[in-house]
C-alpha atoms as a PDB file:
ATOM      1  CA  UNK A   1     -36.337 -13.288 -47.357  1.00  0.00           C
ATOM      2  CA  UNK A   2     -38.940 -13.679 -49.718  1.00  0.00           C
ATOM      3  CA  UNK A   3     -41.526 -16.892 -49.022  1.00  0.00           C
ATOM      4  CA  UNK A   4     -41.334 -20.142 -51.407  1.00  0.00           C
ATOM      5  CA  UNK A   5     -42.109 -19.646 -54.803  1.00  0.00           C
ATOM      6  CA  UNK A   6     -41.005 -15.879 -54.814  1.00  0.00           C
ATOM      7  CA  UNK A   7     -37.832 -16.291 -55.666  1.00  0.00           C
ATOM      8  CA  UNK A   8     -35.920 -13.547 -57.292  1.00  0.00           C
ATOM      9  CA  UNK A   9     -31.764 -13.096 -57.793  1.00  0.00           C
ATOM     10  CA  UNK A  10     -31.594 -10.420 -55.340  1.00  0.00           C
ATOM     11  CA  UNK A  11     -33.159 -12.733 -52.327  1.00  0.00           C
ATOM     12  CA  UNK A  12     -32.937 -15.912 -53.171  1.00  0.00           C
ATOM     13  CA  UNK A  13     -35.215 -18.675 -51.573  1.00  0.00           C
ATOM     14  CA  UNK A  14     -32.937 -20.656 -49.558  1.00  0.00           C
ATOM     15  CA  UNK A  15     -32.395 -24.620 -49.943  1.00  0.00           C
ATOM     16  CA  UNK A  16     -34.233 -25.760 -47.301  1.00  0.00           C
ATOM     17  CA  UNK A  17     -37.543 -23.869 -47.709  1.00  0.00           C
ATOM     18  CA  UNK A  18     -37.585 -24.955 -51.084  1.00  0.00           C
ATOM     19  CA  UNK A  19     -37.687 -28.381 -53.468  1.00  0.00           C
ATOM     20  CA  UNK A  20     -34.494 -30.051 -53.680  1.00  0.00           C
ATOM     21  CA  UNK A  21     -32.969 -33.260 -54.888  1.00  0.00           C
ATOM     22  CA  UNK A  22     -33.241 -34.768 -51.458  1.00  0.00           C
ATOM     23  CA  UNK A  23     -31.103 -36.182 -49.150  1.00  0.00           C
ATOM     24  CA  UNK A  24     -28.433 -38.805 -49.235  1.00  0.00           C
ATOM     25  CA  UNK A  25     -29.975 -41.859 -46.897  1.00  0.00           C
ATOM     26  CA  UNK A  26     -26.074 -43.425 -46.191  1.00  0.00           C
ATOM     27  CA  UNK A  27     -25.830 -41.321 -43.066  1.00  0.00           C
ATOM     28  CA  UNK A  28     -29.041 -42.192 -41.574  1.00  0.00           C
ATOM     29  CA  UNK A  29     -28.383 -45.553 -42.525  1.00  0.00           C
ATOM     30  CA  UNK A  30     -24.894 -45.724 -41.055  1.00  0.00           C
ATOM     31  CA  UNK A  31     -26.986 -44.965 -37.680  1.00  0.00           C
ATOM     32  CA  UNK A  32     -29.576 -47.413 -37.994  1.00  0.00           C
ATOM     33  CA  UNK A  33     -27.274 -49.999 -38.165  1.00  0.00           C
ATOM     34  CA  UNK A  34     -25.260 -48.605 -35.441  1.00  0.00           C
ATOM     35  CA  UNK A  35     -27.927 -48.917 -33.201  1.00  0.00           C
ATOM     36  CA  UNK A  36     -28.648 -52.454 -34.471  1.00  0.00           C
ATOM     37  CA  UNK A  37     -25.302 -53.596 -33.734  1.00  0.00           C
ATOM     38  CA  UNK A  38     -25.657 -51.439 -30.372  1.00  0.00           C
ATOM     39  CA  UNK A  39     -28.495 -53.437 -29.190  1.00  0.00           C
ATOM     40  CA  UNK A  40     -26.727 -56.883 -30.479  1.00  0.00           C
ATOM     41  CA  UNK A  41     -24.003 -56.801 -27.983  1.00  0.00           C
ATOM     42  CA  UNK A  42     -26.068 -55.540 -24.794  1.00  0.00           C
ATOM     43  CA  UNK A  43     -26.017 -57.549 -22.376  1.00  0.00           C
ATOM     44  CA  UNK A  44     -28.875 -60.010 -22.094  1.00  0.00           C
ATOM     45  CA  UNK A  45     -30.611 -58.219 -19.633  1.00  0.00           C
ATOM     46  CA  UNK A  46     -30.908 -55.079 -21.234  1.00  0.00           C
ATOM     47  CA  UNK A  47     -32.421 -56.968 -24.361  1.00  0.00           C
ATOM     48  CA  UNK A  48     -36.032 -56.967 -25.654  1.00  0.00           C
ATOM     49  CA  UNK A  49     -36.353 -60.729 -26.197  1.00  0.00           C
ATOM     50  CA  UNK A  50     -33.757 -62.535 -27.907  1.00  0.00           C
ATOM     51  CA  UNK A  51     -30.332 -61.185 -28.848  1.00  0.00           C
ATOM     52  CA  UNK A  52     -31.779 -61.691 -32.810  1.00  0.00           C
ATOM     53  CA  UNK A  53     -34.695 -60.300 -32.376  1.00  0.00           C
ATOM     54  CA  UNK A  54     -34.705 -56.396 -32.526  1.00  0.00           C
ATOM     55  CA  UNK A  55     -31.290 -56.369 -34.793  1.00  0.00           C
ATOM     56  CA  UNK A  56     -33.708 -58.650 -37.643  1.00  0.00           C
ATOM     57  CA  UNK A  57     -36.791 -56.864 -37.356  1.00  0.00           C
ATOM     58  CA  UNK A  58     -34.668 -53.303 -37.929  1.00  0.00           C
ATOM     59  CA  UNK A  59     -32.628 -55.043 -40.488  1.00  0.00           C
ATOM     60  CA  UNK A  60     -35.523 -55.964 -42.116  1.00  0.00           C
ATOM     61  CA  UNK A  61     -37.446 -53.018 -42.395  1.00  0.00           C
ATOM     62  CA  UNK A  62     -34.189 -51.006 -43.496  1.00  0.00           C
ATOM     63  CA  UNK A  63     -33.587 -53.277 -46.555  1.00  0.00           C
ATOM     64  CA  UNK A  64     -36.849 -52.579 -47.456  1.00  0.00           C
ATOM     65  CA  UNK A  65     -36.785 -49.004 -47.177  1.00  0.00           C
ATOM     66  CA  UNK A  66     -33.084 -48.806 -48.869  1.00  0.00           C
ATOM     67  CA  UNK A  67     -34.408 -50.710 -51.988  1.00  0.00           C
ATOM     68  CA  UNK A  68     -37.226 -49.017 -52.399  1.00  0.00           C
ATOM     69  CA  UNK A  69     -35.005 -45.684 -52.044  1.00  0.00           C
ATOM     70  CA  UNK A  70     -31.707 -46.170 -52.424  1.00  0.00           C
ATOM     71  CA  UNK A  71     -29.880 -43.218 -53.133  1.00  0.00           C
ATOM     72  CA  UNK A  72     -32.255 -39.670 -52.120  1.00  0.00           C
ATOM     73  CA  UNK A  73     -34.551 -39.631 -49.862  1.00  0.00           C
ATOM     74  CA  UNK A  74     -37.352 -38.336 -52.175  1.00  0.00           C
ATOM     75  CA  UNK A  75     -39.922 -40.795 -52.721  1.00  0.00           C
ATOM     76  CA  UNK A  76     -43.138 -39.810 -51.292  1.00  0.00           C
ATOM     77  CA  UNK A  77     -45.519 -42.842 -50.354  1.00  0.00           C
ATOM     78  CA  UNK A  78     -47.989 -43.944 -47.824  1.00  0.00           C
ATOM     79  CA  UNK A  79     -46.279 -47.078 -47.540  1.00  0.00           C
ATOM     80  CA  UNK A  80     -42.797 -46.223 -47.408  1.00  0.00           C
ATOM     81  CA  UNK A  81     -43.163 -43.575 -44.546  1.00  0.00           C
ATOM     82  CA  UNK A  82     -45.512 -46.482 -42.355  1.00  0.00           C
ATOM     83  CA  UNK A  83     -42.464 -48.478 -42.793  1.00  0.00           C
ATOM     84  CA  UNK A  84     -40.364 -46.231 -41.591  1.00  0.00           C
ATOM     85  CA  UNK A  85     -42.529 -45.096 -38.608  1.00  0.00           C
ATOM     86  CA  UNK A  86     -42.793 -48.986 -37.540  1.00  0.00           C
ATOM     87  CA  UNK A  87     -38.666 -48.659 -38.053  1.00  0.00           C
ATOM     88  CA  UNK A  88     -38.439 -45.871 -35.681  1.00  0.00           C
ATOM     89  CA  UNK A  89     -40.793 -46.918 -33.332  1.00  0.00           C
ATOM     90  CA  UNK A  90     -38.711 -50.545 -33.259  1.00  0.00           C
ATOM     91  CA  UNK A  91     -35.695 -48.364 -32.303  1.00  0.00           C
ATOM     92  CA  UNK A  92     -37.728 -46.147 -30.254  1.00  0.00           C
ATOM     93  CA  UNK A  93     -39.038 -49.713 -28.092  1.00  0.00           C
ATOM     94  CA  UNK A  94     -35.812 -51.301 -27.776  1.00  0.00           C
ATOM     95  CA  UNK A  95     -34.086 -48.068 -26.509  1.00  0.00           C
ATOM     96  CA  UNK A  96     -36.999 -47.858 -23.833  1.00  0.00           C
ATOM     97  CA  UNK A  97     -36.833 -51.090 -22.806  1.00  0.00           C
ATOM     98  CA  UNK A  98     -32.770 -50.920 -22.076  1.00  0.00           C
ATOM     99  CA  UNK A  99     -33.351 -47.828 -20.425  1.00  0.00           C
ATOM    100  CA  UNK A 100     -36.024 -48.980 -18.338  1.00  0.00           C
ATOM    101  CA  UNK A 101     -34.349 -52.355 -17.267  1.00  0.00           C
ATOM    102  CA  UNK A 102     -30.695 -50.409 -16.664  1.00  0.00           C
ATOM    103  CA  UNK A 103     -32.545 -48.029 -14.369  1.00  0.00           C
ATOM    104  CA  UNK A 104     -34.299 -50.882 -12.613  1.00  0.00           C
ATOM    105  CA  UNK A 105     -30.918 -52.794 -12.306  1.00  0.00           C
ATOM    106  CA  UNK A 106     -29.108 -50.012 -10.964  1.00  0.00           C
ATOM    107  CA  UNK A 107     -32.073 -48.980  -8.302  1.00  0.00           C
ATOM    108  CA  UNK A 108     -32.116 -52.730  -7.010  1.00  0.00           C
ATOM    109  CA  UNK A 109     -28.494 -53.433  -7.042  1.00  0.00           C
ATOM    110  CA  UNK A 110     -28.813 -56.057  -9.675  1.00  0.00           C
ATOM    111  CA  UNK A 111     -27.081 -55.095 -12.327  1.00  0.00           C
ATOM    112  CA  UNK A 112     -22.816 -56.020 -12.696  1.00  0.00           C
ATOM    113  CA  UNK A 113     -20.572 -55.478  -9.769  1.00  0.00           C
ATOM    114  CA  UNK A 114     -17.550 -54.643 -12.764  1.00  0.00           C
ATOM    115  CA  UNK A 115     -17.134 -50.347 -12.728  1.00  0.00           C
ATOM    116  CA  UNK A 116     -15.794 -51.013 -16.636  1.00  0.00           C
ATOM    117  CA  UNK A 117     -18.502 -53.654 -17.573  1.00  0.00           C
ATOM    118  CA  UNK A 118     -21.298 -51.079 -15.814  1.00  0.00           C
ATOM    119  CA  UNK A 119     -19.631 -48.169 -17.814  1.00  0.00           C
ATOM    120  CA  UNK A 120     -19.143 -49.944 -21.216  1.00  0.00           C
ATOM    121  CA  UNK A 121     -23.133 -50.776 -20.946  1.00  0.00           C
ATOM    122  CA  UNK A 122     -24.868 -47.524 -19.644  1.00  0.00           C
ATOM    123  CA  UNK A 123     -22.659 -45.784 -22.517  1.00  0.00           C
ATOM    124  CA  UNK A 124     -23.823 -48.084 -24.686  1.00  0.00           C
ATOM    125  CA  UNK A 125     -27.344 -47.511 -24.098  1.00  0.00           C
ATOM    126  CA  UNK A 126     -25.926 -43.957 -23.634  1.00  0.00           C
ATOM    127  CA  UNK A 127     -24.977 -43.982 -27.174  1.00  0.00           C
ATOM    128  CA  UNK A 128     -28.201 -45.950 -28.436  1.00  0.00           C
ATOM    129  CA  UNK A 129     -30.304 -42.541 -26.520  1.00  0.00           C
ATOM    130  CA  UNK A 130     -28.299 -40.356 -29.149  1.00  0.00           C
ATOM    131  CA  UNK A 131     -28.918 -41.953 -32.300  1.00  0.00           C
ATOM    132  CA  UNK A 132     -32.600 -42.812 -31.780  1.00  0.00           C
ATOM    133  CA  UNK A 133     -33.850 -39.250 -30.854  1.00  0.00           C
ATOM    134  CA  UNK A 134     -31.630 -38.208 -33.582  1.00  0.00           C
ATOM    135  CA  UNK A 135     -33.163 -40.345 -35.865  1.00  0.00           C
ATOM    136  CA  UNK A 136     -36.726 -39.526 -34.326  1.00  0.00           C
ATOM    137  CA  UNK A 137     -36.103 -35.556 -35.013  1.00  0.00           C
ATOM    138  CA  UNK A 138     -34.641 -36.247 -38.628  1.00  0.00           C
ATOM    139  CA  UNK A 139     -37.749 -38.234 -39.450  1.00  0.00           C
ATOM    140  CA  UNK A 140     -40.163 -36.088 -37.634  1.00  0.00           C
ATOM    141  CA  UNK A 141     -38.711 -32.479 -38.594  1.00  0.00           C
ATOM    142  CA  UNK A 142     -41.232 -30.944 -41.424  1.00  0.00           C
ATOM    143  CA  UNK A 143     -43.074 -34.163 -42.398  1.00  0.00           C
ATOM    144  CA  UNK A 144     -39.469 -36.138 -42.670  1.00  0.00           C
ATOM    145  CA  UNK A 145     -36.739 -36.082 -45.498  1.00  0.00           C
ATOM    146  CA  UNK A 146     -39.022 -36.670 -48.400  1.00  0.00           C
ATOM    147  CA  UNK A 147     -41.315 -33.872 -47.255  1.00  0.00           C
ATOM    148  CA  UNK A 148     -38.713 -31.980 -46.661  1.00  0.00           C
ATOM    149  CA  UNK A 149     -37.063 -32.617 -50.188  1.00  0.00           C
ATOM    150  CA  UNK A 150     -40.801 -31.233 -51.742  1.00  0.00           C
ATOM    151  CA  UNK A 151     -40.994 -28.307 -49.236  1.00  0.00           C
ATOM    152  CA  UNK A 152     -44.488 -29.437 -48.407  1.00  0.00           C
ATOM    153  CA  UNK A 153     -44.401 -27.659 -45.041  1.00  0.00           C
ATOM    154  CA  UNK A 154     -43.199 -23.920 -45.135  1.00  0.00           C
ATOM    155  CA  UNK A 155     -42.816 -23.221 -41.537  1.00  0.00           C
ATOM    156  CA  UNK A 156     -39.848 -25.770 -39.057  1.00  0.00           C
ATOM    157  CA  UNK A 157     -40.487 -27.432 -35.986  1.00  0.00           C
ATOM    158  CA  UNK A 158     -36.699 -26.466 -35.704  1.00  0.00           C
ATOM    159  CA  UNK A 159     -34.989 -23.608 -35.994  1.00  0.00           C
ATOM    160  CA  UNK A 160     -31.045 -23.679 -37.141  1.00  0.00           C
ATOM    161  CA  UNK A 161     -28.386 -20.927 -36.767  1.00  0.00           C
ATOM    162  CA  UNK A 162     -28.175 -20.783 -41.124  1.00  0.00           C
ATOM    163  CA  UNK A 163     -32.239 -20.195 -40.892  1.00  0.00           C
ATOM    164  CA  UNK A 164     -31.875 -17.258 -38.652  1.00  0.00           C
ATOM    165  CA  UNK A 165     -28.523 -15.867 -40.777  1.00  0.00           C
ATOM    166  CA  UNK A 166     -29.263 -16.608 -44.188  1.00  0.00           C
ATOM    167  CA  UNK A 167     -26.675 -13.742 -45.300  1.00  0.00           C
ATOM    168  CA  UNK A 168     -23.793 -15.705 -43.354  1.00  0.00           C
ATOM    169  CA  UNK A 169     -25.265 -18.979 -45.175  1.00  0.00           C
ATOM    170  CA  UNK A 170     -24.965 -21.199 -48.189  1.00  0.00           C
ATOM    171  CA  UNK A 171     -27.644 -20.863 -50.058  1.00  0.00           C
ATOM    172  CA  UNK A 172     -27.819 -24.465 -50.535  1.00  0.00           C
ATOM    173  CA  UNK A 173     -27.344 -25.701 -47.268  1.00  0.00           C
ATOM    174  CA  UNK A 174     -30.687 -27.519 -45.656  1.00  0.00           C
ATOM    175  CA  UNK A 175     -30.596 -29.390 -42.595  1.00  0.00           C
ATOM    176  CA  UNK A 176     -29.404 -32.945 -43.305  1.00  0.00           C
ATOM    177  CA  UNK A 177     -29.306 -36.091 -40.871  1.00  0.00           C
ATOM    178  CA  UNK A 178     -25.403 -34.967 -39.133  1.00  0.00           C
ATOM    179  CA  UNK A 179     -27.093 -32.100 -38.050  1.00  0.00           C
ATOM    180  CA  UNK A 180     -29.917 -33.696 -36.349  1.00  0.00           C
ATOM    181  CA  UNK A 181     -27.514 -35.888 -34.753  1.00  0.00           C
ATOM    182  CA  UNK A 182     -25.661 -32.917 -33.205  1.00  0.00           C
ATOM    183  CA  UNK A 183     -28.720 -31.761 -32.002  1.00  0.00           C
ATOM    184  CA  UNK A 184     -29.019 -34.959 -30.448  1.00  0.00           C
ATOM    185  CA  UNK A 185     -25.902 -35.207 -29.362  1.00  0.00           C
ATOM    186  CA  UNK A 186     -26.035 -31.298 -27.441  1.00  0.00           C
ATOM    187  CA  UNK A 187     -29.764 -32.167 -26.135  1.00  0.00           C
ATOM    188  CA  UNK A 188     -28.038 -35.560 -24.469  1.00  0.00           C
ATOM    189  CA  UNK A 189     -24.841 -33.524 -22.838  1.00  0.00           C
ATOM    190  CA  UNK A 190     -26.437 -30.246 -21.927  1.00  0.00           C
ATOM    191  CA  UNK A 191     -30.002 -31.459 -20.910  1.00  0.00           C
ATOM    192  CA  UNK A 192     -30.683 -28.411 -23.211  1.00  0.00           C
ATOM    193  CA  UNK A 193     -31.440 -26.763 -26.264  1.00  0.00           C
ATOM    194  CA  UNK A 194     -27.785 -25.248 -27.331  1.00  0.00           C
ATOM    195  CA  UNK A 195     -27.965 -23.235 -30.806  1.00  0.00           C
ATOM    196  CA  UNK A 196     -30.990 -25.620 -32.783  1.00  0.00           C
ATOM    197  CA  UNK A 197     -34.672 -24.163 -31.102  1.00  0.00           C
ATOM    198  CA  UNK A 198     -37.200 -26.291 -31.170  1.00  0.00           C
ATOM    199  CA  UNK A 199     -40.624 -24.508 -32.156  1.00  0.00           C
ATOM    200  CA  UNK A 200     -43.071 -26.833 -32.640  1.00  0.00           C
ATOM    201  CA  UNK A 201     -44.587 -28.570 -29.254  1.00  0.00           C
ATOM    202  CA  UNK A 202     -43.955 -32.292 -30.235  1.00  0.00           C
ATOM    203  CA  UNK A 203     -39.891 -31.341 -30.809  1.00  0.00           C
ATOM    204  CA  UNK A 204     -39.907 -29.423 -27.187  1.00  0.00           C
ATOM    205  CA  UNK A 205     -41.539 -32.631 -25.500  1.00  0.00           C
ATOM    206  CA  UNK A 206     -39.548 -34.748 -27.519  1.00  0.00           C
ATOM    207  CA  UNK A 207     -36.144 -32.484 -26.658  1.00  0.00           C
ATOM    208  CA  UNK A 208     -37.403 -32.917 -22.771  1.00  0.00           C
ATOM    209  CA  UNK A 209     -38.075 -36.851 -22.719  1.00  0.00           C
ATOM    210  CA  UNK A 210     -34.289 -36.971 -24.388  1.00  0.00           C
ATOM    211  CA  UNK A 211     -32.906 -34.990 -21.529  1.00  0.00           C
ATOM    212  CA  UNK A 212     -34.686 -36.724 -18.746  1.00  0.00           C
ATOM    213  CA  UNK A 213     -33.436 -40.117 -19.964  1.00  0.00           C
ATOM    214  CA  UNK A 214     -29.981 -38.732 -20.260  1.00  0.00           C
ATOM    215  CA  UNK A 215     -29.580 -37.780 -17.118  1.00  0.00           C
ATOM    216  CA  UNK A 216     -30.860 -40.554 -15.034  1.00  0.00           C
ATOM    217  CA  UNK A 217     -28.901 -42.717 -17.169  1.00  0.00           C
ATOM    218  CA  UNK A 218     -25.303 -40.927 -16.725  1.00  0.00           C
ATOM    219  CA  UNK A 219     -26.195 -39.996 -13.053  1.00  0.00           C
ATOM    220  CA  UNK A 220     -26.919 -43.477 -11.940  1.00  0.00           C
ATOM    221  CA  UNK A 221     -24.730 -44.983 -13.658  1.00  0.00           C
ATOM    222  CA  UNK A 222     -21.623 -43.173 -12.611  1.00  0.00           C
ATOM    223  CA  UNK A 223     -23.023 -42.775  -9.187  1.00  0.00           C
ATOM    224  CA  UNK A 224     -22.746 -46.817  -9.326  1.00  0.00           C
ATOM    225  CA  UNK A 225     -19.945 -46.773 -10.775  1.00  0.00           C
ATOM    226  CA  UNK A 226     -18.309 -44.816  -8.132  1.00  0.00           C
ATOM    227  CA  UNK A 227     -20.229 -46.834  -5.551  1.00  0.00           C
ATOM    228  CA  UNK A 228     -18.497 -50.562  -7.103  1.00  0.00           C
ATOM    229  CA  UNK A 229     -14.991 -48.590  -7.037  1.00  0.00           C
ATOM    230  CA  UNK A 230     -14.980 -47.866  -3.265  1.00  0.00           C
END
């Protein structure tokens, strides 16, 4: 494959290691809010302050980003990627705080006595786990999706199936926020990298704090759950 910049009809440079219009926000958004209405409906304990609280402040700071980028992710500013750090790292909090205080329920024996009330919450934080590392290795991967749009870093921090078999690939195709959430989604189930290798060191300790908090989530909680059933 030749590198970026080199690109000839014979071996052409392939979407993702070169500039492109950049990437639709609607399915990272569709996400954000997810995990906004997620963390809404948690029970209060599980909460980081009021029920309002985290669901405004994301809110907030996604308005802001979608008006000042509202269709492709390709606007590169200072500002606009500090706003969506402080977004992620909202999400990021809010997710660590559930975690923490489910975990700390379940060890003392305080959380609910009701198998489908304990289920419907640890999947919910469950769920919440998925879309916030997903959104954390979207926004992370090569400098984020405006970086990413410019090319501005040559070499991934992860490496897809259609990087390593660019002859059984579109030529277009670039990795896009559904396939960091199946990354996500993979890392959560199989405590594992699957197909998508991470090859930077932040995306392997990253991969490895995802798995960890998957499985002492799903194993206490079903171990619980069992427990309440009996």
């Amino acid at each position: 494959m030749s590198t970026p910049g080199n690109e000839t009809d014979d071996d052409p440079v392939p979407a993702w290691a070169r500039k492109t219009a950049g990437e639709s926000r609607w399915a990272a958004t569709a996400a954000i809010i997810g995990i906004l209405v997620v963390q809404f409906f948690l029970p209060r304990e599980f909460e980081a302050g009021p029920r309002w609280l985290v669901p405004s402040i994301g809110l907030a700071l996604l308005v802001i980003l979608a008006v000042a980028n509202p269709i492709r992710l390709d606007r590169e500013e200072i500002w606009l990627r500090r706003l969506s750090l402080l977004l992620m790292a909202v999400l990021g909090f809010a997710l660590v705080w559930s975690v923490y205080h489910l975990v700390l329920g379940l060890i003392h024996g305080t959380v609910s006595d009701n198998a489908a009330g304990l289920l419907t919450s640890g999947g919910a934080v469950w769920l919440s786990n998925v879309l916030v590392f997903a959104l954390w290795y979207w926004d992370f991967d090569r400098g984020g999706p405006a970086a990413r749009a410019h090319a501005r870093k040559p070499y991934p921090d992860f490496l897809w199936v259609q990087m390593q078999n660019p002859t059984l690939t579109d030529p277009e195709w670039e990795p896009q926020f559904p396939d960091y959430l199946y990354l996500s989604f993979t890392n959560a189930t199989a405590f594992s990298p699957t197909d998508v290798m991470p090859m930077s060191r932040w995306a392997k300790t990253l991969m490895m704090v995802q798995s960890a908090v998957s499985l002492v989530t799903v194993s206490l909680v079903i171990a619980r759950a069992v427990n309440v059933l009996k």
